[in-house]
Protein backbone atom coordinates (compact mmCIF):
# COMPACT_ATOMS: atom_id res chain seq x y z
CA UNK A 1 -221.57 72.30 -109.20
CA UNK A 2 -222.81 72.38 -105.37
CA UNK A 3 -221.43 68.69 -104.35
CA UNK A 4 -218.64 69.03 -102.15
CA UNK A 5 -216.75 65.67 -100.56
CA UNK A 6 -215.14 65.55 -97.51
CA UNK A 7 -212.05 64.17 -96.39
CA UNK A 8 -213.31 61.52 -93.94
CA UNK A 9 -214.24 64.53 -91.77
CA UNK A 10 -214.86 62.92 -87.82
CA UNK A 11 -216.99 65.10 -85.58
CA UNK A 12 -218.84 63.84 -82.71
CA UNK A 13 -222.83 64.60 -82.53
CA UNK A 14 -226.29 63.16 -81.08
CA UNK A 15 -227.63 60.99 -84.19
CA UNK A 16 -231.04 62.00 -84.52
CA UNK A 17 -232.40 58.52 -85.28
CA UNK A 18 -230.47 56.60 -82.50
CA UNK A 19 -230.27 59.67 -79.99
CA UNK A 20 -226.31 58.45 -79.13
CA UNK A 21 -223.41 60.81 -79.05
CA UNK A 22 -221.06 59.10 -81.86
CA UNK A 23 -218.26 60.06 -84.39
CA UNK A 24 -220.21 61.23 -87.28
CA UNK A 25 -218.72 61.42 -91.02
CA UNK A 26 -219.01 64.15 -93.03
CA UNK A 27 -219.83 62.13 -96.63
CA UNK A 28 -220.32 65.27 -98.96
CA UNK A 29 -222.30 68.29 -99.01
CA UNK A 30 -225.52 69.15 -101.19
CA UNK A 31 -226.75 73.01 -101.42
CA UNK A 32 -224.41 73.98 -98.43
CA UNK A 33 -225.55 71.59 -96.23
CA UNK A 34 -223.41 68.56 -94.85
CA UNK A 35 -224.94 65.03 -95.65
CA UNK A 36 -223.65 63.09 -92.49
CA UNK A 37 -223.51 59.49 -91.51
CA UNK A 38 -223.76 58.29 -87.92
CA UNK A 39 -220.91 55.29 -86.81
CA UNK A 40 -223.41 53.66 -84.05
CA UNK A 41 -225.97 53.00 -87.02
CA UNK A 42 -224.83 53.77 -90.30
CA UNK A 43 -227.62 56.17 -91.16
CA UNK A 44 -227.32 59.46 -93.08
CA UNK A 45 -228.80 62.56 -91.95
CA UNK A 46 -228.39 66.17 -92.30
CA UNK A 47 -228.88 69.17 -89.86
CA UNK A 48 -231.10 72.14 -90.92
CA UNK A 49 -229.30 75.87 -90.81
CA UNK A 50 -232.49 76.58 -89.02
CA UNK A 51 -234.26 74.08 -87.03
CA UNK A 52 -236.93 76.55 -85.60
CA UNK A 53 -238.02 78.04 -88.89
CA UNK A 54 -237.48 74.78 -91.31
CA UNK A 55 -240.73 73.81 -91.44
CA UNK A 56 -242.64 77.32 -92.44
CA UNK A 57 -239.49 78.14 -94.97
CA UNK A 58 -239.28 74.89 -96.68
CA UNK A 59 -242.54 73.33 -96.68
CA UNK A 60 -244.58 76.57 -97.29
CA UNK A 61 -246.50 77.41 -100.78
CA UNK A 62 -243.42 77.28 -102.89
CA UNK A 63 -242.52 73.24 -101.84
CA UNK A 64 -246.32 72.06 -103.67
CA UNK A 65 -246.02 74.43 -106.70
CA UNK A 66 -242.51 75.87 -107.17
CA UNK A 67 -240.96 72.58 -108.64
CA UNK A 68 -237.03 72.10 -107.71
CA UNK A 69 -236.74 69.33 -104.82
CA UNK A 70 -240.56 70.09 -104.51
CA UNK A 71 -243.74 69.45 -106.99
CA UNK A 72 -244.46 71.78 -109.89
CA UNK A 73 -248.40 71.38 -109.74
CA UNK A 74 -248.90 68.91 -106.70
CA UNK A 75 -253.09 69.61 -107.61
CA UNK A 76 -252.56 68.10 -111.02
CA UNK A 77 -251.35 64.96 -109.28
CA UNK A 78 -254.89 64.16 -107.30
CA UNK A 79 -255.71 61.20 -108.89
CA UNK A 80 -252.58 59.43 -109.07
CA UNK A 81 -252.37 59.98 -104.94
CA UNK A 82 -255.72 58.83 -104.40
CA UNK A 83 -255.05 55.75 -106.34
CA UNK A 84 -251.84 55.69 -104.36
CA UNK A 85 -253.89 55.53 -101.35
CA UNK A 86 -256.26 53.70 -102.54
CA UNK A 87 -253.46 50.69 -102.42
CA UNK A 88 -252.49 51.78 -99.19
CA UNK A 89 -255.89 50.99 -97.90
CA UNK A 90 -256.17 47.40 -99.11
CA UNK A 91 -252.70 46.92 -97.92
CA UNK A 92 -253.47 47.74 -94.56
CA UNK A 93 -256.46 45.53 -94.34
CA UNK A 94 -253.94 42.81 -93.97
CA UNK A 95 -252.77 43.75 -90.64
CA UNK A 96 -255.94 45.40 -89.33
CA UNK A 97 -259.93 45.62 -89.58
CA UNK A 98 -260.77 49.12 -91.23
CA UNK A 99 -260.80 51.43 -87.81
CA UNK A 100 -259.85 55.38 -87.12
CA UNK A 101 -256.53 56.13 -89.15
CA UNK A 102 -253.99 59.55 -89.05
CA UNK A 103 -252.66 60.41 -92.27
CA UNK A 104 -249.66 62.10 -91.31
CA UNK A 105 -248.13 64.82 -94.15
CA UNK A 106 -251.46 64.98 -95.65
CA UNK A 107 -251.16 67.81 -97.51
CA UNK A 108 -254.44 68.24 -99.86
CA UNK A 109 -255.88 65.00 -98.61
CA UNK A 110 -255.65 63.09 -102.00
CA UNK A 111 -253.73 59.80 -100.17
CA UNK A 112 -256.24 60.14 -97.47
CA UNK A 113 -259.12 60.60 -100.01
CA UNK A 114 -258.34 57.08 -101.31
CA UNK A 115 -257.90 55.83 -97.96
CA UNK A 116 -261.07 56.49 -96.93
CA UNK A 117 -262.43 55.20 -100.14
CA UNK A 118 -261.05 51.48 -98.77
CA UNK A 119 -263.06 52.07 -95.48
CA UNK A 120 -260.86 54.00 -93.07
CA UNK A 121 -262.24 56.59 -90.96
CA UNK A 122 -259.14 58.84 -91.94
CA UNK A 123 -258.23 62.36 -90.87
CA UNK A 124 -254.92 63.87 -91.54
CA UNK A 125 -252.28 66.32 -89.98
CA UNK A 126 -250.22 68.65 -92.29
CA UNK A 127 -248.15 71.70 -91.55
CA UNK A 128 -249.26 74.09 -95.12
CA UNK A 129 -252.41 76.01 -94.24
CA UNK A 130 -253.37 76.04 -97.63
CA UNK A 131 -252.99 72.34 -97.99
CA UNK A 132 -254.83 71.55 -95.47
CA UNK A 133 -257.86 73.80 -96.17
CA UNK A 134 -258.12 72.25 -99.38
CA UNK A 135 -258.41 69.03 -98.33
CA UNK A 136 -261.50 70.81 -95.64
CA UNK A 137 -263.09 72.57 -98.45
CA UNK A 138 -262.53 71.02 -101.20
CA UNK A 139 -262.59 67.32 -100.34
CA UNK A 140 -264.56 67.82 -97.11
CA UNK A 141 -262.26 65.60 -94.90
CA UNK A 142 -260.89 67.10 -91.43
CA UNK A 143 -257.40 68.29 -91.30
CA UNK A 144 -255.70 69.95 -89.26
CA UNK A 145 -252.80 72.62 -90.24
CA UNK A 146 -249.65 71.82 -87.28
CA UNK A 147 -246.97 70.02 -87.35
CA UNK A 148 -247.23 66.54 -86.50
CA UNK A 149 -245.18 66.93 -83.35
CA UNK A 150 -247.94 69.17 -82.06
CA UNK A 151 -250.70 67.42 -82.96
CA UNK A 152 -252.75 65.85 -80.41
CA UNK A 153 -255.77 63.65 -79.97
CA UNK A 154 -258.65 62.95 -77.18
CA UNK A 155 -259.15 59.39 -78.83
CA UNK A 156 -255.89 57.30 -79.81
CA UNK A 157 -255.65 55.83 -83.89
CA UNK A 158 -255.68 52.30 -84.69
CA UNK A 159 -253.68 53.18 -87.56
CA UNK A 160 -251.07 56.05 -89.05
CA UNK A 161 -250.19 56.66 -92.34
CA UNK A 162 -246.83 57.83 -92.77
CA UNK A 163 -246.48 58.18 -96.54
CA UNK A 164 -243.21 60.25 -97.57
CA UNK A 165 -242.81 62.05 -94.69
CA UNK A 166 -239.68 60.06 -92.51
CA UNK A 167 -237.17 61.74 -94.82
CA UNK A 168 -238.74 65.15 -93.53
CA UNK A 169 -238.44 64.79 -89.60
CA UNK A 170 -235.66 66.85 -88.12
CA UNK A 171 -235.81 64.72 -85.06
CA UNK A 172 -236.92 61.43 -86.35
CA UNK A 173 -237.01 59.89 -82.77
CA UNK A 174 -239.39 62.42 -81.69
CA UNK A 175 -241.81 61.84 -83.90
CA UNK A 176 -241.85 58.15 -83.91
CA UNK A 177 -241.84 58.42 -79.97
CA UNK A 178 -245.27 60.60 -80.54
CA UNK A 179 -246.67 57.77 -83.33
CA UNK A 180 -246.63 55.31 -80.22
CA UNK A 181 -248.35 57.75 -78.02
CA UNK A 182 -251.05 58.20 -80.61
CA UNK A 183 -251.53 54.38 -81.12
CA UNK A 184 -254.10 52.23 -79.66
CA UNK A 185 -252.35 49.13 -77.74
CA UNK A 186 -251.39 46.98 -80.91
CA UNK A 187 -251.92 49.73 -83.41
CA UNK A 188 -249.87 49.99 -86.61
CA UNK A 189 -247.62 52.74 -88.56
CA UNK A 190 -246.97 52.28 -91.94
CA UNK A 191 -244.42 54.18 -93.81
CA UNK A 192 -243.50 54.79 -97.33
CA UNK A 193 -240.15 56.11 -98.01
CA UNK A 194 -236.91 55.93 -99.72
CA UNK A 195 -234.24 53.84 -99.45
CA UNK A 196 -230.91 54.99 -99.35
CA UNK A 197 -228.86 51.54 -99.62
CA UNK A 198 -231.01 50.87 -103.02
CA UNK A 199 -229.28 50.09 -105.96
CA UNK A 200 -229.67 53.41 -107.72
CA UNK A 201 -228.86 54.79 -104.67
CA UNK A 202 -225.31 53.44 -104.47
CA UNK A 203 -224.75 53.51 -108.38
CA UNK A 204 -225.48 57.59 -108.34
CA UNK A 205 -224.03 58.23 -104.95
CA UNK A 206 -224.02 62.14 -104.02
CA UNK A 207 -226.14 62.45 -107.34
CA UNK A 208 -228.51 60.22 -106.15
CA UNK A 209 -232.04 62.36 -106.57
CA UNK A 210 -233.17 62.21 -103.26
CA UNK A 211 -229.68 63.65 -101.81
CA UNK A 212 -231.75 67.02 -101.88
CA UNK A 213 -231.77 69.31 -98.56
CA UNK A 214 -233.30 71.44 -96.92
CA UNK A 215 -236.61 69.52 -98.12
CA UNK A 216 -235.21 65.51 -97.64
CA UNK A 217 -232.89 65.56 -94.01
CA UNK A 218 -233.01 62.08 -93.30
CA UNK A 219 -232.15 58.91 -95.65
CA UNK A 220 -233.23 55.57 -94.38
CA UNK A 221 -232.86 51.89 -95.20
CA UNK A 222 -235.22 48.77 -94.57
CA UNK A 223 -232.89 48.13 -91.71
CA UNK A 224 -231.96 51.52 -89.89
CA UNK A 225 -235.75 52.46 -90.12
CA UNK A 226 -237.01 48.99 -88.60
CA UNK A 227 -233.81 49.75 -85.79
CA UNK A 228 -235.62 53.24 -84.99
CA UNK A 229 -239.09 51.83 -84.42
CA UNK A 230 -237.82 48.83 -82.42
CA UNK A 231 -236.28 51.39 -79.86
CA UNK A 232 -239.32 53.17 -79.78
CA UNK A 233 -241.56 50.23 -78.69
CA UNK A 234 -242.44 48.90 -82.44
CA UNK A 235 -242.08 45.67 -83.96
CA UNK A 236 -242.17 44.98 -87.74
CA UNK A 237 -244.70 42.77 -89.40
CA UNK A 238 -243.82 43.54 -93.18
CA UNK A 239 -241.69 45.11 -95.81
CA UNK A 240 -241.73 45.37 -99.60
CA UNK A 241 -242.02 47.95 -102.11
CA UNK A 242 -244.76 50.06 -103.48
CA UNK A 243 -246.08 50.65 -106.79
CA UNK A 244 -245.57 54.39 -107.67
CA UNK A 245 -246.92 56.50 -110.27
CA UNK A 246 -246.03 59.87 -111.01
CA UNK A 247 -246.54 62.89 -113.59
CA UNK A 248 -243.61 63.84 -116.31
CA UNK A 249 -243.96 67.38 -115.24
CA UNK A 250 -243.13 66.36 -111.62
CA UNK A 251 -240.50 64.53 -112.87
CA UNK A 252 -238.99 66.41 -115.50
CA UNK A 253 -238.76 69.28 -112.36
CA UNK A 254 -236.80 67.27 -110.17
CA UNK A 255 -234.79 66.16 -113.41
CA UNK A 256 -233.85 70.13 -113.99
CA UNK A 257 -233.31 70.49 -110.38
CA UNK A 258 -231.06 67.84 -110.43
CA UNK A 259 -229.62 68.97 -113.43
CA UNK A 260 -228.69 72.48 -112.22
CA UNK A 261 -226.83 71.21 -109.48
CA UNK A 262 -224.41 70.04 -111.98
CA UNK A 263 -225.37 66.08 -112.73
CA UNK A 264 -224.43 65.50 -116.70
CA UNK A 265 -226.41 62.54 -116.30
CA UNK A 266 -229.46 64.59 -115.14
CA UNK A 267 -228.84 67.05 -117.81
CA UNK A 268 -228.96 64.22 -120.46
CA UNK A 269 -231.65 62.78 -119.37
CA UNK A 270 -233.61 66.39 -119.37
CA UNK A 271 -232.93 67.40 -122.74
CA UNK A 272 -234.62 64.07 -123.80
CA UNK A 273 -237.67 64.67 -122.25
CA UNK A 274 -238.07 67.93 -123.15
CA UNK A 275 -240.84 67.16 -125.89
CA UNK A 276 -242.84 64.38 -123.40
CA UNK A 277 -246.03 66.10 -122.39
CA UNK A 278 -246.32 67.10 -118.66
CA UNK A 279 -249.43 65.02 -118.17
CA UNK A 280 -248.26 61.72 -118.90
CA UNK A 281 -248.51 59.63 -116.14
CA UNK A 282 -245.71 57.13 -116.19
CA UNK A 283 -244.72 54.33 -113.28
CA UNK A 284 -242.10 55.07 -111.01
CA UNK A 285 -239.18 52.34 -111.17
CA UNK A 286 -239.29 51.98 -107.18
CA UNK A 287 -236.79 50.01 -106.68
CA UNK A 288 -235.32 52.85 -104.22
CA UNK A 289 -238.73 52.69 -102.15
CA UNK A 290 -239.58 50.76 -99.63
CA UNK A 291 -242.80 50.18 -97.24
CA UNK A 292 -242.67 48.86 -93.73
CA UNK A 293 -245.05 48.48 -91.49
CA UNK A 294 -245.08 48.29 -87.35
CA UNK A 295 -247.13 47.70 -84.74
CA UNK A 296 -246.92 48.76 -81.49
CA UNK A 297 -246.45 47.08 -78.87
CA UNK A 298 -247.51 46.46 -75.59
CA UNK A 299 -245.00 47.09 -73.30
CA UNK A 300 -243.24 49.90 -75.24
CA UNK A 301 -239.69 50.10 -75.65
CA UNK A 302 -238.66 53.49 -74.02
């Protein structure tokens, strides 16, 4: 068992979402690391061990084929994330006329792939080397290995893609401060991620799946999420929640993750899926997703 609670622990910190110096509780703690709520806006966050080296160690090779809090064969998943895109692009012709878009987290370029597919002129930005090769030499679109704080561009986006990726940031103010400064005037961000004040989220609590650092640091809600982009010179235009498909062997992974951290639920539910085959491609029950999108506005908000 690697939950720990705390006491009502009080320390005082800068909450990397609202960027204010507040008492912060210490809620309980998942693979050594403290999962933390801020008092000035209620969100949960936790602090990498090692801020500088986070990105190489955690999202390297093992993170898209290891399994754990990570993918057993993210390859295998290709079509399933190009359809996943491929909803993503109609979505966003809602709010804008098909124009130059930034996938950001591309990884192999599958939710770009279907992107494009809808019209976009997409490129992406992903830290894994290999990742992003394969999405240059295997799928022929342009992106670039970096982290998205580094990345930067002569001509600004009229869109960016932010699919998964907010619950990766370690400075989550940062990088929405750098999504404005890569929008057009009146651009748009849309993000995909999970939501922490969900229903399944609150009925597991600390054995809520996506409680899983170093990989997930940041846990967001419809609410603090829309907060963070308002500061930053965003205003939301829409909400609601995505379809999601996803692989049994992907799933039965984070199941046995899950599982060896000590959850008897996950452990139940892993020794009943034992004989489903690793192929089968079953919807997600997203009903601890959410999407949102923003668009930026004129004057800012910094």
């Amino acid at each position: 068992m690697t939950t720990t609670v705390a006491d009502s622990v009080q320390t005082a910190v800068a909450c990397p979402a609202c960027d204010r110096t507040a008492p912060t509780r210490k809620l309980f703690q998942k693979s050594d690391i403290w999962i933390e709520e801020c008092a000035a806006c209620q969100r949960r966050f936790a602090h990498p061990s090692d801020a500088l080296q986070h990105v190489a160690e955690v999202y390297g090779d093992d993170y898209f084929h290891g399994g754990g809090a990570g993918y057993s064969n993210y390859l295998s998943e290709s079509r399933l994330l190009e359809a996943h895109g491929r909803r993503y692009g109609k979505l966003l012709k809602r709010f804008s006329s098909p124009g130059r878009l930034l996938d950001v987290g591309a990884a192999a370029g599958f939710i770009l792939k279907g992107l494009r597919a809808e019209g976009w002129d997409g490129v992406g930005v992903e830290p894994n080397a290999a990742m992003a090769r394969h999405a240059r030499e295997q799928l022929g679109i342009k992106v670039t290995a970096a982290p998205f704080e580094q990345f930067e561009s002569a001509e600004p986006f009229d869109v960016i893609s932010v699919i998964q990726v907010m619950a990766h940031f370690i400075e989550p103010r940062v990088a929405v401060e750098h999504l404005f400064d890569l929008l057009k005037p009146g651009g748009i961000v849309v993000v995909e991620t999970w939501n922490v004040r969900s229903w399944s989220a609150r009925m597991f609590g600390a054995g809520w799946h996506e409680y899983s650092p170093p990989s997930v640091l940041q846990w967001w809600s419809p609410q603090t999420l829309g907060e963070l982009f308002s500061k930053c010179g965003f205003a939301e235009v829409a909400t609601g929640r995505p379809q999601k498909w996803i692989e049994m062997g992907h799933a039965k992974s984070l199941i046995r993750h899950k599982a060896a951290e000590g959850s008897w639920v996950a452990k139940m539910i892993s020794a009943g899926l034992a004989i489903v085959p690793d192929r089968l491609q079953v919807p997600y029950p997203s009903e601890d997703l959410f999407w949102a999108v923003y668009r930026k506005t004129s004057s800012g908000g910094r």
